[in-house]
C-alpha atoms as a PDB file:
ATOM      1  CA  UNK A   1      30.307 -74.366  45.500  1.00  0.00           C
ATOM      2  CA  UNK A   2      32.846 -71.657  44.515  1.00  0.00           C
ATOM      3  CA  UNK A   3      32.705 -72.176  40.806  1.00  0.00           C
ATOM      4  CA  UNK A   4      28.620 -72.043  41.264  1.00  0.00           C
ATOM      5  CA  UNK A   5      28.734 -68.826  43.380  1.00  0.00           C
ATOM      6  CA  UNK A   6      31.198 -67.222  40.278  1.00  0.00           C
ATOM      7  CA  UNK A   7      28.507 -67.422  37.554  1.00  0.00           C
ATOM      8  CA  UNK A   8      26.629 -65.179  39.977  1.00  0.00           C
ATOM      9  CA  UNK A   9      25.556 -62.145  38.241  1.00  0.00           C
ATOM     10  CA  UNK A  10      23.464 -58.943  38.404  1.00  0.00           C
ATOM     11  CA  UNK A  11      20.278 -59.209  40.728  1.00  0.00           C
ATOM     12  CA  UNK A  12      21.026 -62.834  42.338  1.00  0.00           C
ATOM     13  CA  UNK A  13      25.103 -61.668  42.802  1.00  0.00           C
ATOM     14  CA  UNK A  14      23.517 -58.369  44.743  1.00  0.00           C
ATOM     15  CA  UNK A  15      21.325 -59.830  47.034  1.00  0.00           C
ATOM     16  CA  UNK A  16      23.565 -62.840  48.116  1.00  0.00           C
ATOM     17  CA  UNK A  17      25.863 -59.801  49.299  1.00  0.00           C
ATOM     18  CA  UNK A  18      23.346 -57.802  50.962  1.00  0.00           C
ATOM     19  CA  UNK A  19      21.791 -60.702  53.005  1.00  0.00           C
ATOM     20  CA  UNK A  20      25.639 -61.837  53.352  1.00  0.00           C
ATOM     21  CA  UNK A  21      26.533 -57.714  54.690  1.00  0.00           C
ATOM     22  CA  UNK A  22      23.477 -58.205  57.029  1.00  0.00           C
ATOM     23  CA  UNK A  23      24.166 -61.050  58.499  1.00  0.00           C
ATOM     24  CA  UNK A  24      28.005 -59.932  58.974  1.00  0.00           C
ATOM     25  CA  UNK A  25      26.225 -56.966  60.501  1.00  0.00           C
ATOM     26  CA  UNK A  26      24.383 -59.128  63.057  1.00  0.00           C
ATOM     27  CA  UNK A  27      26.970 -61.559  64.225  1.00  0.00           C
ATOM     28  CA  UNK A  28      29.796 -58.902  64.465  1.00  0.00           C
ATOM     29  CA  UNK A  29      28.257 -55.074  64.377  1.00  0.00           C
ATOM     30  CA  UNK A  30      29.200 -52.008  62.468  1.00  0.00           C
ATOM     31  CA  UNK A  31      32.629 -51.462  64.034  1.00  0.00           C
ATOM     32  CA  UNK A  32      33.982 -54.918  63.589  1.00  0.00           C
ATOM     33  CA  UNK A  33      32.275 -55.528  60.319  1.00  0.00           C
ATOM     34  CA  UNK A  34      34.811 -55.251  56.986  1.00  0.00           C
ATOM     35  CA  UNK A  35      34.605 -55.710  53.527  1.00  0.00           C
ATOM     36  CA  UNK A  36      36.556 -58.759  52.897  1.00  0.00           C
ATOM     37  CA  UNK A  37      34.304 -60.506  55.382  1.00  0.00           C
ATOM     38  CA  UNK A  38      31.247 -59.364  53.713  1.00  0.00           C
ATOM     39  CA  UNK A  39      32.807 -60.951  50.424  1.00  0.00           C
ATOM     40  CA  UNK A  40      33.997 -64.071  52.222  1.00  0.00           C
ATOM     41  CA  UNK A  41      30.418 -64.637  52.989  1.00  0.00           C
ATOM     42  CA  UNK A  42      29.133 -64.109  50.083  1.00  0.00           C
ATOM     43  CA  UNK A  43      31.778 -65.867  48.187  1.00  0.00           C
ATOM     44  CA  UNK A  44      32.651 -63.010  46.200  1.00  0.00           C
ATOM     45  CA  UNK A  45      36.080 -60.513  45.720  1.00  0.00           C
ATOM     46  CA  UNK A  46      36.506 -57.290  47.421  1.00  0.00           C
ATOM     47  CA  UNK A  47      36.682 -55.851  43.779  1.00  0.00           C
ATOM     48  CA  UNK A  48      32.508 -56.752  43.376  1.00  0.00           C
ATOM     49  CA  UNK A  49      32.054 -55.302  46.131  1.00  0.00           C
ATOM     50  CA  UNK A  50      33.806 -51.911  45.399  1.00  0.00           C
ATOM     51  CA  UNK A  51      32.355 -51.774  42.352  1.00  0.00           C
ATOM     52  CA  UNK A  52      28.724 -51.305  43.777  1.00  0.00           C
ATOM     53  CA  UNK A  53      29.218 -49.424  46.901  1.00  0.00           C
ATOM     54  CA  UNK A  54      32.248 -47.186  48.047  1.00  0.00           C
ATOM     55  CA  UNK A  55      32.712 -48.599  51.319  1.00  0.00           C
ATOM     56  CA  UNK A  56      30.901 -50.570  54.176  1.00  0.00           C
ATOM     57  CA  UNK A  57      28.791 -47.409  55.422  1.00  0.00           C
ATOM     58  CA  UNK A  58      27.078 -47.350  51.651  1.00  0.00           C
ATOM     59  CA  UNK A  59      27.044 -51.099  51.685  1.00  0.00           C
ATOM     60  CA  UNK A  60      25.791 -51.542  54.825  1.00  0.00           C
ATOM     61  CA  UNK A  61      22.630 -48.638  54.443  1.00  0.00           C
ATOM     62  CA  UNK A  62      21.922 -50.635  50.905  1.00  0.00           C
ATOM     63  CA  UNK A  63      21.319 -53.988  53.138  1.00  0.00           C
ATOM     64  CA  UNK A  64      19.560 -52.311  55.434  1.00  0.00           C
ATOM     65  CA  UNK A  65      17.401 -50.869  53.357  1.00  0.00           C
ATOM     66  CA  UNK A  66      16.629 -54.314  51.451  1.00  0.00           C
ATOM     67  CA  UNK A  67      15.847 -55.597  54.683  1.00  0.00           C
ATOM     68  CA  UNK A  68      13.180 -53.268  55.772  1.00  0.00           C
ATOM     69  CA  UNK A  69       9.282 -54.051  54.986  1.00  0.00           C
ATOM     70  CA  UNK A  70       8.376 -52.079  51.810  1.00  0.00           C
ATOM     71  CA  UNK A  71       6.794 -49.458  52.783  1.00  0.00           C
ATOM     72  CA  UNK A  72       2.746 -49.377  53.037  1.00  0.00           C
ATOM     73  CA  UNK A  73       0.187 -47.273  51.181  1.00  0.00           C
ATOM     74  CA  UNK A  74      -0.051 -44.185  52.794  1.00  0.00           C
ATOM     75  CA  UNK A  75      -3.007 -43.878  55.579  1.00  0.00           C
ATOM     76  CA  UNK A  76      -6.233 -42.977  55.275  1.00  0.00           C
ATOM     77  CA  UNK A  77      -8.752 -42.613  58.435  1.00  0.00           C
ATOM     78  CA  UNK A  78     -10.687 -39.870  57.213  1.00  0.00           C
ATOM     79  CA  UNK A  79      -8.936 -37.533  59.029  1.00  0.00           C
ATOM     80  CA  UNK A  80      -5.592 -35.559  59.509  1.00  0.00           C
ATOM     81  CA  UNK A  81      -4.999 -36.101  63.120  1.00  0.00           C
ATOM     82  CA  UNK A  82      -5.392 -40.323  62.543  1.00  0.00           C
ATOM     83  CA  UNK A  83      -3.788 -40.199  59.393  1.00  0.00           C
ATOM     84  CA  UNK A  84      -0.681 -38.410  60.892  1.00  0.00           C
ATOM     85  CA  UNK A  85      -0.685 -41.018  64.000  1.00  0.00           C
ATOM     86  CA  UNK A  86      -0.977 -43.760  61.473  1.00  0.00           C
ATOM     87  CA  UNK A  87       2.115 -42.399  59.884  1.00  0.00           C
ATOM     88  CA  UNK A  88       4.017 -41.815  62.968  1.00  0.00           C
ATOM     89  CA  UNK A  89       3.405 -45.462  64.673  1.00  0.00           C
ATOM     90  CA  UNK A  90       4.454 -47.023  60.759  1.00  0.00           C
ATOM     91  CA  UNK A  91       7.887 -44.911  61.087  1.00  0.00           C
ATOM     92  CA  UNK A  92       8.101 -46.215  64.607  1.00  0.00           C
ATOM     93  CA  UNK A  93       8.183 -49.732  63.832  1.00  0.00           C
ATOM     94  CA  UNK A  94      10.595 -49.649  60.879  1.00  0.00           C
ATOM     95  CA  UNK A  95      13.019 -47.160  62.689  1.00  0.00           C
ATOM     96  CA  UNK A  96      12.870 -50.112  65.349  1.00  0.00           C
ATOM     97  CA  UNK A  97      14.201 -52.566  63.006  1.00  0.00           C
ATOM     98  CA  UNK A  98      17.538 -50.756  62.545  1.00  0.00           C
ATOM     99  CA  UNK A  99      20.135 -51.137  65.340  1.00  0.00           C
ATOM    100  CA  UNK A 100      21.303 -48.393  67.326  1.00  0.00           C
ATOM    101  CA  UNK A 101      24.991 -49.468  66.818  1.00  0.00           C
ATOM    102  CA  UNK A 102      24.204 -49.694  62.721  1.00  0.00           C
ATOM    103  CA  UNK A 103      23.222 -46.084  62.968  1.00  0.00           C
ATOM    104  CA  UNK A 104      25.534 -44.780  65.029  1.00  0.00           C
ATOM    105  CA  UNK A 105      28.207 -46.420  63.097  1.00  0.00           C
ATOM    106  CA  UNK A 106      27.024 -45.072  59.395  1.00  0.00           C
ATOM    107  CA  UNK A 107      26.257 -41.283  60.958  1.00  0.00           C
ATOM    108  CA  UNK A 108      29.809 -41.796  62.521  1.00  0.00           C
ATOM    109  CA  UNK A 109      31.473 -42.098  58.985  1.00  0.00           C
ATOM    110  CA  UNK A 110      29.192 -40.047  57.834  1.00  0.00           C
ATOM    111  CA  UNK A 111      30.748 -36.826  59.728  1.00  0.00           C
ATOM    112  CA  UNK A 112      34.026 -38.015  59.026  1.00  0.00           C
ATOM    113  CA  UNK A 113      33.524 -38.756  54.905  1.00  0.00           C
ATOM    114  CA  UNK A 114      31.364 -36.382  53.405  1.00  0.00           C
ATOM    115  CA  UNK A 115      30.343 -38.585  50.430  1.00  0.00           C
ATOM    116  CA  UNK A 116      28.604 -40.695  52.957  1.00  0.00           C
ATOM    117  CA  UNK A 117      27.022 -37.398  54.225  1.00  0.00           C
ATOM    118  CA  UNK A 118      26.102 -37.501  50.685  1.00  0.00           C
ATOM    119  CA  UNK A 119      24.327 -40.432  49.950  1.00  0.00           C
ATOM    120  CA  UNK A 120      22.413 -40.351  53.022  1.00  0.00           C
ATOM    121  CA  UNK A 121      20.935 -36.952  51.707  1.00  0.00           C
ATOM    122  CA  UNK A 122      20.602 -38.417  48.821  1.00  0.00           C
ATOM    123  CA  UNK A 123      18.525 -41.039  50.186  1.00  0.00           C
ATOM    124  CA  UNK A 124      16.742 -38.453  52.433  1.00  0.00           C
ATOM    125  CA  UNK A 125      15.389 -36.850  49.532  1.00  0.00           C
ATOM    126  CA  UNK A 126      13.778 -39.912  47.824  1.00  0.00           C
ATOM    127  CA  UNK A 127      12.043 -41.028  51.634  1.00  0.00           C
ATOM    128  CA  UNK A 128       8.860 -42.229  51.110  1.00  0.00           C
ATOM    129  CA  UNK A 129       7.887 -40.022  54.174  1.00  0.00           C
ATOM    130  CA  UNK A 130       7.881 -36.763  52.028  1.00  0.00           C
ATOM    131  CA  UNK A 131       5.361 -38.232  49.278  1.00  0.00           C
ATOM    132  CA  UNK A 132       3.261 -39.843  52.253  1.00  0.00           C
ATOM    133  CA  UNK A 133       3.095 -36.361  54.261  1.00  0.00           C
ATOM    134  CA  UNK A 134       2.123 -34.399  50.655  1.00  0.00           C
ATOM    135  CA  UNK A 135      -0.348 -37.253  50.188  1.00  0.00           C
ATOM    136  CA  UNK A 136      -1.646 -36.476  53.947  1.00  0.00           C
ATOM    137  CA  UNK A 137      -2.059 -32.628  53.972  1.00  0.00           C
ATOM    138  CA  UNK A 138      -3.388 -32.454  50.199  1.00  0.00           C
ATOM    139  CA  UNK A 139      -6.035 -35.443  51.762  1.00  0.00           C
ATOM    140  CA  UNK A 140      -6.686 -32.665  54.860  1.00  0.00           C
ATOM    141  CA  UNK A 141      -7.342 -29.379  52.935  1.00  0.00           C
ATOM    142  CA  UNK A 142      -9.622 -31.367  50.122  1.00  0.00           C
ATOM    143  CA  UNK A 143     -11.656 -32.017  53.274  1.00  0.00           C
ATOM    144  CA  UNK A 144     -11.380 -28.714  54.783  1.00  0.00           C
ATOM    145  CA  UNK A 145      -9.305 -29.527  58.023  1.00  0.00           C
ATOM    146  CA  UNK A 146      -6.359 -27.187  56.208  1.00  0.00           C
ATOM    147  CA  UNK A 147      -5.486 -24.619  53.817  1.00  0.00           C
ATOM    148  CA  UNK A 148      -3.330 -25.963  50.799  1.00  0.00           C
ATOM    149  CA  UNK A 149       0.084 -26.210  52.379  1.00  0.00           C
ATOM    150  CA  UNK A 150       3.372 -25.654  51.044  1.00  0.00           C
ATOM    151  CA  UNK A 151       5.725 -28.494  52.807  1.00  0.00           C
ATOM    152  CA  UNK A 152       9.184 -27.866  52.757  1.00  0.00           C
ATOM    153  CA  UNK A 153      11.590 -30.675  52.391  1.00  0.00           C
ATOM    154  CA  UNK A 154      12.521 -30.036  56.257  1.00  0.00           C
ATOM    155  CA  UNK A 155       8.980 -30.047  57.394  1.00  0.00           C
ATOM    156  CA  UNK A 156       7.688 -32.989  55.615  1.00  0.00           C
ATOM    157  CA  UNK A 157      10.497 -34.693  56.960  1.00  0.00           C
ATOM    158  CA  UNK A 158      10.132 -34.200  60.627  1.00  0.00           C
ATOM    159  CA  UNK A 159       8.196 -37.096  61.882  1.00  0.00           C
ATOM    160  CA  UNK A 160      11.393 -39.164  60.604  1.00  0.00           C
ATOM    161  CA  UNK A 161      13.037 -37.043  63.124  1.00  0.00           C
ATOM    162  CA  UNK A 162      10.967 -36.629  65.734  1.00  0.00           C
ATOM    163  CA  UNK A 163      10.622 -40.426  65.971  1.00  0.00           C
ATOM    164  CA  UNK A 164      14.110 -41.298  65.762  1.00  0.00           C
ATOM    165  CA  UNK A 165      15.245 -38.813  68.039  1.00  0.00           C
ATOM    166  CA  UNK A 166      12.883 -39.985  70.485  1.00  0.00           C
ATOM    167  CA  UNK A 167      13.598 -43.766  69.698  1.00  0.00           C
ATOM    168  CA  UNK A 168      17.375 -42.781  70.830  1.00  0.00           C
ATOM    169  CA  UNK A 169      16.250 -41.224  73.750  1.00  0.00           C
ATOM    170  CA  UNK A 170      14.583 -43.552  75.102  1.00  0.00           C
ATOM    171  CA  UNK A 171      16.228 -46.460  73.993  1.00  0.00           C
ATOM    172  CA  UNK A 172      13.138 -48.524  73.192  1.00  0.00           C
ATOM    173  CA  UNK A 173      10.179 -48.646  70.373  1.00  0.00           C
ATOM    174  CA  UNK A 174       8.210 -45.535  70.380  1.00  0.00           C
ATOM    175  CA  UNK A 175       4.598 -46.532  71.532  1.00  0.00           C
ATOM    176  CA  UNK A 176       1.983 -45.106  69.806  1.00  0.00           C
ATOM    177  CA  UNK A 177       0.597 -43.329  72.661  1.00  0.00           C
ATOM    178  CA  UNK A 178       3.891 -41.396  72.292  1.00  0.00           C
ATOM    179  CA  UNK A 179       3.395 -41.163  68.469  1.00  0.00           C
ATOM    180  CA  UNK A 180      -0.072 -39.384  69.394  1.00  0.00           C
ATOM    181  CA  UNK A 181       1.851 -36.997  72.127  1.00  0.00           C
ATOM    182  CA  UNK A 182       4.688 -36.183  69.037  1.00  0.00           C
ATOM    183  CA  UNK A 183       1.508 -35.478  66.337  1.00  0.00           C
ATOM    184  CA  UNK A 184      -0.792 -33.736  69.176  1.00  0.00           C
ATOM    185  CA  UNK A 185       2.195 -31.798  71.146  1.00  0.00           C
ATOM    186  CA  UNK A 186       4.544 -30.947  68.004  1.00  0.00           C
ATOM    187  CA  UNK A 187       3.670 -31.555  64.257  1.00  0.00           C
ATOM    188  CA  UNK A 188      -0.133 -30.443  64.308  1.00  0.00           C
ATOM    189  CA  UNK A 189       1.038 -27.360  65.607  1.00  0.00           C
ATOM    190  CA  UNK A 190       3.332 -26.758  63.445  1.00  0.00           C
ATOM    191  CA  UNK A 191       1.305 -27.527  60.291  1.00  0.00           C
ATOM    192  CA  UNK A 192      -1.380 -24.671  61.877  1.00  0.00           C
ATOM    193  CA  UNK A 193       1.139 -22.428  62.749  1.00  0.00           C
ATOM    194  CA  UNK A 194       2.138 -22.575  58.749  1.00  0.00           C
ATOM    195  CA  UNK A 195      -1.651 -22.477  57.722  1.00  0.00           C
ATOM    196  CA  UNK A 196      -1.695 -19.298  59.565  1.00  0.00           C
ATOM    197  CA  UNK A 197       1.348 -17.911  57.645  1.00  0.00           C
ATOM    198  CA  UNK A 198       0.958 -19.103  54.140  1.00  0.00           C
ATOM    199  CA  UNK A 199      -2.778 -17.808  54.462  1.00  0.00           C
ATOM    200  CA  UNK A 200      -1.196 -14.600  55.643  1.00  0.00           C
ATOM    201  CA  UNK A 201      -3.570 -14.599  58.940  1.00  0.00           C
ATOM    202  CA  UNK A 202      -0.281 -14.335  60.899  1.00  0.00           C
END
C-alpha cells in the first residue's frame, strides 16, 4: 500500500492530502491537528507537505476550501432586494459548513503570523462574493432600481461579514428571515446611501 501511495503525484497526491487534512480536522480539531499526522494519513512525508503549503493554517484553509460546494451562478429574481437575499441565504449555508473551532484556529495564527494574514487576503480578494455583488448591482441599475455604483472592495464584501459575524453570534445557521433583516436593515441602505453620494444628491 505504501509503495502504491509513493507513485502518487500532482492532482491525485493533492487531494488524498486534503481529504486526509480534513478528516484529521474532524476527528481531532484545529488545535490538536499537526502536520505529520496529516502526512501519516495520507501516507505521505512532511517534506510534500511543506512544499505546497507553509504550515497547517494554509493547509488546512486549502481543504476547506476543496470541501465547500462550488459556488452557484449568481441570482437572478428580477430584482435587487431578492437577488441580494438570494445571495445572503447562499453565504449562510456555506459559512455553516466551516467549524467555528477551524476558524477560530486559522484567524488565531493568522494574528500571530502575518503571512497567514496574507493569504487569507489574498483569498479575500479572489471571493466569488465580489464578482456576484458587481454582477447584482450592474443587474439593478440596467433595470433602473440604482444608479451605476462604484463597489469598493470593502463594500462588496460585506455580506461575507455581516453573515459570519452574525453566524458567531449566534452560534447557529443564519435563517433566511435573518438574511432578509441583514439585506432590509443594513446593506440596502447602504447601497442607497452610496447612490445618493456617487450621484452627488448628498
Amino acid at each position: 500500500m505504501t509503495e502504491t501511495r509513493s507513485r502518487r503525484r500532482g492532482a491525485e497526491l493533492e487531494q488524498a492530502i486534503l481529504d486526509a487534512a480534513w478528516a484529521e480536522l474532524r476527528e481531532t480539531g484545529y488545535n490538536a491537528l499537526t502536520i505529520e499526522a496529516v502526512a501519516a494519513r495520507a501516507g505521505t512525508s512532511k517534506s510534500v507537505l511543506y512544499r505546497r503549503w507553509a504550515g497547517r493554517a494554509e493547509l488546512v484553509l486549502a481543504a476547506w476550501t476543496h470541501q465547500v460546494p462550488p459556488q452557484q451562478g449568481v441570482p437572478d429574481t428580477g430584482e435587487l432586494r431578492g437577488d441580494l437575499i438570494a445571495l445572503f441565504d447562499r453565504i449562510a449555508r456555506r459559512v455553516d459548513t466551516m467549524m467555528s473551532e477551524l476558524i477560530a484556529g486559522v484567524m488565531g495564527e493568522a494574528f500571530r503570523h502575518p503571512e497567514i494574514l496574507a493569504v487569507l487576503h489574498e483569498q479575500m480578494k479572489n471571493s466569488p462574493v465580489r464578482k456576484a455583488m458587481d454582477t447584482i448591482v450592474a443587474r439593478a441599475a440596467a433595470r433602473g432600481e440604482l444608479p451605476p455604483l462604484r463597489l469598493t472592495q470593502r463594500v462588496a464584501l460585506l455580506p461575507l461579514d455581516l453573515v459570519r459575524q452574525e453566524t458567531f453570534q449566534c452560534h447557529s445557521l443564519v435563517s433566511r428571515e435573518t438574511a432578509a433583516e441583514l439585506v432590509d436593515e443594513v446593506y440596502l441602505p447602504l447601497l442607497r446611501g452610496l447612490s445618493l453620494e456617487q450621484t452627488g444628491t448628498v
